[in-house]
N, C-alpha and C. Protein backbone atom coordinates (compact mmCIF):
# COMPACT_ATOMS: atom_id res chain seq x y z
N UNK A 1 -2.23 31.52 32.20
CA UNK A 1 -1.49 31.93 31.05
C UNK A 1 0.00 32.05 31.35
N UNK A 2 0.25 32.39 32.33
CA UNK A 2 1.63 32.30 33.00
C UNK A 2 2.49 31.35 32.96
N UNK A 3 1.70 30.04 33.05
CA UNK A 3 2.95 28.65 32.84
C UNK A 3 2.98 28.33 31.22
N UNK A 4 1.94 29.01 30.79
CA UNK A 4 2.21 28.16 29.10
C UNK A 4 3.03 28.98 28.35
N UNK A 5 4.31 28.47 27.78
CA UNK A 5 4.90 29.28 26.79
C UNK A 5 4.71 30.00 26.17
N UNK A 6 5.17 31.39 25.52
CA UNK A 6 4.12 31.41 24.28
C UNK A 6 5.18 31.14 22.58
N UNK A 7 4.12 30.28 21.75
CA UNK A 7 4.95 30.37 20.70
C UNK A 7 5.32 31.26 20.07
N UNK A 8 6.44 31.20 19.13
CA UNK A 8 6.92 31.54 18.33
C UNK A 8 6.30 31.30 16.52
N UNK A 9 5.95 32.07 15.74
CA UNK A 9 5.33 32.46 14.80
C UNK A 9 6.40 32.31 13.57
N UNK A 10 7.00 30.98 13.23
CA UNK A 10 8.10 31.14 11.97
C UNK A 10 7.09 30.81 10.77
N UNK A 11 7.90 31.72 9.67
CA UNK A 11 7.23 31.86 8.51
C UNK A 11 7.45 30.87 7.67
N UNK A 12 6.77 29.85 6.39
CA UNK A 12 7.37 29.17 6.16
C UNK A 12 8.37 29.45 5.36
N UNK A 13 8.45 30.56 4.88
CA UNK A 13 9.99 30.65 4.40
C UNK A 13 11.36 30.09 4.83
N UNK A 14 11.13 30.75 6.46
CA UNK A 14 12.26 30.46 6.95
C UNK A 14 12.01 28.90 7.50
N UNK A 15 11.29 28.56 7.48
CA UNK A 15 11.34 26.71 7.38
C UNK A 15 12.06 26.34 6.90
N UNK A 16 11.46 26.87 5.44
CA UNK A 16 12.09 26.14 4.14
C UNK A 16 13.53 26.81 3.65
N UNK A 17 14.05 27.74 4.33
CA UNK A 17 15.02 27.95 4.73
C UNK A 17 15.61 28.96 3.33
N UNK A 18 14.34 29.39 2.82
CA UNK A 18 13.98 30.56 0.91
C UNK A 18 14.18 31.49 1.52
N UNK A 19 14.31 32.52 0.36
CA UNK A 19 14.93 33.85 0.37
C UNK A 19 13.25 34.55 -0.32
N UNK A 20 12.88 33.50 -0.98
CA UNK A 20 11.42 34.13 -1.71
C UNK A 20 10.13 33.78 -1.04
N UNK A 21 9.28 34.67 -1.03
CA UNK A 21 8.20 34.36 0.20
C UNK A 21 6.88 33.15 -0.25
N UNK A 22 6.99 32.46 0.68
CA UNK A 22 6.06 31.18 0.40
C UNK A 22 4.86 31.42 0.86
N UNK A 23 4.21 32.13 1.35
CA UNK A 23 3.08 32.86 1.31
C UNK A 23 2.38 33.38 0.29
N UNK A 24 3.39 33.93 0.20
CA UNK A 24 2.57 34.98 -1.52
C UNK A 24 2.54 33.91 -2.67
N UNK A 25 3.49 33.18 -2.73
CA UNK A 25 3.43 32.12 -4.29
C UNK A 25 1.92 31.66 -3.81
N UNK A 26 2.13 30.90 -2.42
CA UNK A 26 0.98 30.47 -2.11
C UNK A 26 -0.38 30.93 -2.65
N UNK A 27 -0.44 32.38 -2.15
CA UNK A 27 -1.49 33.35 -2.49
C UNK A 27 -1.84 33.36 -4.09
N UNK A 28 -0.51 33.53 -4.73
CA UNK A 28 -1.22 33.71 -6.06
C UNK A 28 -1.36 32.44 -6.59
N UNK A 29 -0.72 30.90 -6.55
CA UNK A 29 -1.71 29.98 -6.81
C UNK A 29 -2.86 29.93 -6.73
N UNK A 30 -3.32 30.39 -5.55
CA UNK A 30 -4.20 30.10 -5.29
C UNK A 30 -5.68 31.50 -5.88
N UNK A 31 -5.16 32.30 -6.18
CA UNK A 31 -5.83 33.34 -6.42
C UNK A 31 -5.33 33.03 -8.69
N UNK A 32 -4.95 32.50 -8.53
CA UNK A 32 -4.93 32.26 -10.32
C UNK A 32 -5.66 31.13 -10.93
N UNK A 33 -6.07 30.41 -9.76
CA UNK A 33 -7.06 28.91 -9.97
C UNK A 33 -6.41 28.15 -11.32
N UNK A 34 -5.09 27.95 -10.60
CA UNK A 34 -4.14 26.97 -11.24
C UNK A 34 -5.04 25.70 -11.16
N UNK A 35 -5.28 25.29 -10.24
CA UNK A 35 -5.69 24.14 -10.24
C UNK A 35 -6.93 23.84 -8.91
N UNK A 36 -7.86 22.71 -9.06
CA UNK A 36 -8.82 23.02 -7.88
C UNK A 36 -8.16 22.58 -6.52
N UNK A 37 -7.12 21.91 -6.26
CA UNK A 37 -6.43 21.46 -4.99
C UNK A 37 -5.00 22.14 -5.03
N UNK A 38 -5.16 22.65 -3.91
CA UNK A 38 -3.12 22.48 -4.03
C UNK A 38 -2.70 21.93 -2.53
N UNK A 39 -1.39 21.46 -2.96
CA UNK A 39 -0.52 21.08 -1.78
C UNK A 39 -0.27 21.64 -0.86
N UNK A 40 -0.18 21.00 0.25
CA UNK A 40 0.83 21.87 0.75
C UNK A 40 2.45 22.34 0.55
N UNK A 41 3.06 21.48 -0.21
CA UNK A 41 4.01 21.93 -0.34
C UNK A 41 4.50 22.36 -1.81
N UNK A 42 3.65 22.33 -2.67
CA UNK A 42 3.93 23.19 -3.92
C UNK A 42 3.65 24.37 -3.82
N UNK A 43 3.62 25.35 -3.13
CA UNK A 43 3.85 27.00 -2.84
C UNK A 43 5.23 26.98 -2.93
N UNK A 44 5.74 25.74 -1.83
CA UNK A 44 7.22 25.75 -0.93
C UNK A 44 8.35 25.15 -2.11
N UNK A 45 7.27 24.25 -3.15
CA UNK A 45 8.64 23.99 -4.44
C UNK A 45 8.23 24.93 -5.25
N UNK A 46 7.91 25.58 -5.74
CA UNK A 46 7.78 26.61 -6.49
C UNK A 46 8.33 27.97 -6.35
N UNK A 47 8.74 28.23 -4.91
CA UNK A 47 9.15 28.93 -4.11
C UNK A 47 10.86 28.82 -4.55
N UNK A 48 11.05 27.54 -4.23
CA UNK A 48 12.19 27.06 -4.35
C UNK A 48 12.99 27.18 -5.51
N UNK A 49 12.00 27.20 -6.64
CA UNK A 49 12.55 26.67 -7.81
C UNK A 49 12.44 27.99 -8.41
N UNK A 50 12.02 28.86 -7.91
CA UNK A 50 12.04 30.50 -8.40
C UNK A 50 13.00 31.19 -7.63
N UNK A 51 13.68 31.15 -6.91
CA UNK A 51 14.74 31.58 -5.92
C UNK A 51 15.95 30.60 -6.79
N UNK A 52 16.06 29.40 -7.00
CA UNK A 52 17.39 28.28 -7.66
C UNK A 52 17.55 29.03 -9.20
N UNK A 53 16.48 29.63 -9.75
CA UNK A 53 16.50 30.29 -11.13
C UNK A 53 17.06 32.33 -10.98
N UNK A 54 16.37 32.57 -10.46
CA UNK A 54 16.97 33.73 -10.12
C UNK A 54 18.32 33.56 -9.42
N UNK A 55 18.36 33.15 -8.70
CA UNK A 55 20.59 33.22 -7.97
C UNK A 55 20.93 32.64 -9.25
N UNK A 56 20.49 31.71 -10.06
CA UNK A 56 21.84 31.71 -10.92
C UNK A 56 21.88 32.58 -11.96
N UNK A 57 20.76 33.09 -12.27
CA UNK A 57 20.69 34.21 -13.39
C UNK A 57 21.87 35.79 -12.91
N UNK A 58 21.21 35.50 -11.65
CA UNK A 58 21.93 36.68 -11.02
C UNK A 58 23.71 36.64 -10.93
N UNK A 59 23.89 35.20 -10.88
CA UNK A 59 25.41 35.09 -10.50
C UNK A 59 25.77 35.09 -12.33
N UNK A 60 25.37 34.69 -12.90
CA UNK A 60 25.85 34.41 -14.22
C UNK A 60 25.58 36.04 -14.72
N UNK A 61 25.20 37.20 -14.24
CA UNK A 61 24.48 38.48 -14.68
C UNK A 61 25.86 39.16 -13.98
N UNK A 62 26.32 38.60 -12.85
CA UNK A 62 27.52 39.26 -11.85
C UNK A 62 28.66 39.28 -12.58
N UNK A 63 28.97 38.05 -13.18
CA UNK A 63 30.40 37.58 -13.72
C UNK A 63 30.51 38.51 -14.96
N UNK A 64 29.21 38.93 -15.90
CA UNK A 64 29.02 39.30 -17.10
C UNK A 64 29.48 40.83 -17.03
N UNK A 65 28.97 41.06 -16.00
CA UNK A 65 29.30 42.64 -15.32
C UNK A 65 30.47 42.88 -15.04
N UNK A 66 31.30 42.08 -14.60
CA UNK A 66 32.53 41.91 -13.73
C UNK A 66 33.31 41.69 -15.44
N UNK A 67 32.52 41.06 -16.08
CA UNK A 67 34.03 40.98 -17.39
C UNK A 67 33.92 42.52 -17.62
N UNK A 68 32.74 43.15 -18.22
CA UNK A 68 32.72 44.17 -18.28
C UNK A 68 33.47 45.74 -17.34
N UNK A 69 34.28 45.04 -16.36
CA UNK A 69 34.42 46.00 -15.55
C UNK A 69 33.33 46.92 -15.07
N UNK A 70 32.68 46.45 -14.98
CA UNK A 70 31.19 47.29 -14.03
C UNK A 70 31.05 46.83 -12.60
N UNK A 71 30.32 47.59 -11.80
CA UNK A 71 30.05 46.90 -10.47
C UNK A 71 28.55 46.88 -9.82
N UNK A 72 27.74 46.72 -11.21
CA UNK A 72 26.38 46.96 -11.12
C UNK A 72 26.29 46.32 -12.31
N UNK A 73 24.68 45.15 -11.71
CA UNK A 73 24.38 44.63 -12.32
C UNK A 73 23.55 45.48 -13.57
N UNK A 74 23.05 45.67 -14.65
CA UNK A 74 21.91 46.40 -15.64
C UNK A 74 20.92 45.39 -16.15
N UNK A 75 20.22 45.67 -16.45
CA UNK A 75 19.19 45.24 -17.22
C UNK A 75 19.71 44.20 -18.38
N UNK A 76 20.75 45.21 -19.29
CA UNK A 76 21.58 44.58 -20.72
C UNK A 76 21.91 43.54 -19.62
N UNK A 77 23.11 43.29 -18.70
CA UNK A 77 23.48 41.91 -18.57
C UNK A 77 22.90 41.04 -18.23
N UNK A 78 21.21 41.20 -17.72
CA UNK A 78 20.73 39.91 -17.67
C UNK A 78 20.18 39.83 -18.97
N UNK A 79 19.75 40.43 -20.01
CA UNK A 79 19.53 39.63 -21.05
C UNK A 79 20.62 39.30 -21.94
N UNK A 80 21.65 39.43 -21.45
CA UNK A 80 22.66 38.95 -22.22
C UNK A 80 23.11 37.67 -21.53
N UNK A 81 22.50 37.41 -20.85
CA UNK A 81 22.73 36.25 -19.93
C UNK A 81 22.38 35.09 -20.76
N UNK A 82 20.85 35.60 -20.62
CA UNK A 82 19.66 35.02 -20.97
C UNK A 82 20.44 34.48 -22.40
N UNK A 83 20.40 35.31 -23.44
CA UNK A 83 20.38 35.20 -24.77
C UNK A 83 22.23 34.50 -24.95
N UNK A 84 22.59 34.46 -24.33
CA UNK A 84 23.80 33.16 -24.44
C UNK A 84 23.51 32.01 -23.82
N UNK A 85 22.57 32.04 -22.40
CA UNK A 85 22.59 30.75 -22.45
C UNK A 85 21.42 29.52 -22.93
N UNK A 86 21.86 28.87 -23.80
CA UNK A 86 20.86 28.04 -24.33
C UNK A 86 19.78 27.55 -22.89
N UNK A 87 19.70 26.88 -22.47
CA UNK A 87 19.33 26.49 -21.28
C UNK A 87 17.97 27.87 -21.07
N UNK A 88 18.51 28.85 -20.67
CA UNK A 88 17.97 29.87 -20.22
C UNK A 88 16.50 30.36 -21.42
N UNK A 89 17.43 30.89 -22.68
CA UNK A 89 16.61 30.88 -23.64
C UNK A 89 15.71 30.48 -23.89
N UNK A 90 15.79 28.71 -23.54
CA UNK A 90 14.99 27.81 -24.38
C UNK A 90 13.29 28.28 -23.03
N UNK A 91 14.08 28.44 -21.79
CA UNK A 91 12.99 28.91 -20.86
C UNK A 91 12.35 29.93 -20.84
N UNK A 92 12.79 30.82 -21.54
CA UNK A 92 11.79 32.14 -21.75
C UNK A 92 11.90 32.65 -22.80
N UNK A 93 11.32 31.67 -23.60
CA UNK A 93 10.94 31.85 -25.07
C UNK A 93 9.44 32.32 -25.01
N UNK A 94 9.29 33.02 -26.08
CA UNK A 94 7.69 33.18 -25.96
C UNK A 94 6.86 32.31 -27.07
N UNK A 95 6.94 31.17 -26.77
CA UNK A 95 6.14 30.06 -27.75
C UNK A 95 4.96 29.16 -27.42
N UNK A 96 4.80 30.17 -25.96
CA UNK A 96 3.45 29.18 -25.75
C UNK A 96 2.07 29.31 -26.42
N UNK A 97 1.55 28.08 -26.41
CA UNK A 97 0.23 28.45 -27.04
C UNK A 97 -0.78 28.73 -25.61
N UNK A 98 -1.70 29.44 -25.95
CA UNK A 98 -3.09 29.34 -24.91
C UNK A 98 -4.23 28.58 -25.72
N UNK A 99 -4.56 27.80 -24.50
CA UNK A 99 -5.59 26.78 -24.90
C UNK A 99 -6.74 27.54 -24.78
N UNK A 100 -7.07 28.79 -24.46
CA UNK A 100 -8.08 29.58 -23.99
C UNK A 100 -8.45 29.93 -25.79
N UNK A 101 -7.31 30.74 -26.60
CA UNK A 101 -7.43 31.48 -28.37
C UNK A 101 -6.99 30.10 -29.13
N UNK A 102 -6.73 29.02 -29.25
CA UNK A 102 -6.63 28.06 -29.91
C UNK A 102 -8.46 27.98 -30.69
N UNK A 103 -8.48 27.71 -31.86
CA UNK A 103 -9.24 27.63 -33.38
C UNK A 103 -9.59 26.33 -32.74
N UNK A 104 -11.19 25.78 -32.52
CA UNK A 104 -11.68 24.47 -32.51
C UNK A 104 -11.54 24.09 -33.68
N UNK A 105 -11.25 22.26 -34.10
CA UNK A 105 -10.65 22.13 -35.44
C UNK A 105 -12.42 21.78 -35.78
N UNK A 106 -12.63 21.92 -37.30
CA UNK A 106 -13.82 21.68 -37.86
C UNK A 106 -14.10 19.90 -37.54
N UNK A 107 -15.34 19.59 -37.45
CA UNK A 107 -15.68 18.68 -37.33
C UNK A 107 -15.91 17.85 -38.68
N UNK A 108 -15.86 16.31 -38.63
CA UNK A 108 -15.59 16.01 -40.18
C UNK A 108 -17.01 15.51 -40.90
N UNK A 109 -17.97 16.16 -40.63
CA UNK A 109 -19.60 15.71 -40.68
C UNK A 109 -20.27 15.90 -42.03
């Protein structure tokens, strides 16, 4: 045991070089039975793409604060974020349907 190195244990976070943990997305894909296979690396874009959405919410939540002369972000400036920017809005709208309470249409018999 003496001549063999021992490794080092990096997370894939810090692989992927995220601030948000790729483990846990992992986990709850996989514990929400999104789908019967997953990737390996859709934990790690999903990961990604939830960390690229939050920093900019956050920086666009900073500036909003900062017009305001505040030095703390609140609650009000991220939905005031939200609710100016089209973009944002159009993403967390609540218009989804579930295919789970969707009405089977009558059959034409």
């Amino acid at each position: 045991m003496s001549g063999k190195k021992q490794r080092r244990n990096i997370s894939r976070s810090t692989r992927a070089e995220l601030q948000f943990p790729v483990s846990r997305v992992d986990r709850f894909l996989r514990e929400g039975n999104c789908a019967q296979r997953l990737s390996a690396t859709a934990p790690v874009f999903l990961a990604g793409v939830l960390e690229y959405l939050t920093s900019n919410i956050l920086v666009l939540a900073g500036e909003e604060a900062h017009s305001k002369c505040r030095k703390r972000i609140t609650p009000e400036h991220v939905c005031q974020v939200v609710q100016n920017n089209r973009d944002l809005l159009k993403l967390f709208q609540d218009n989804t349907k579930s295919l789970a309470f969707e009405e089977p249409e009558p059959n034409e018999n």
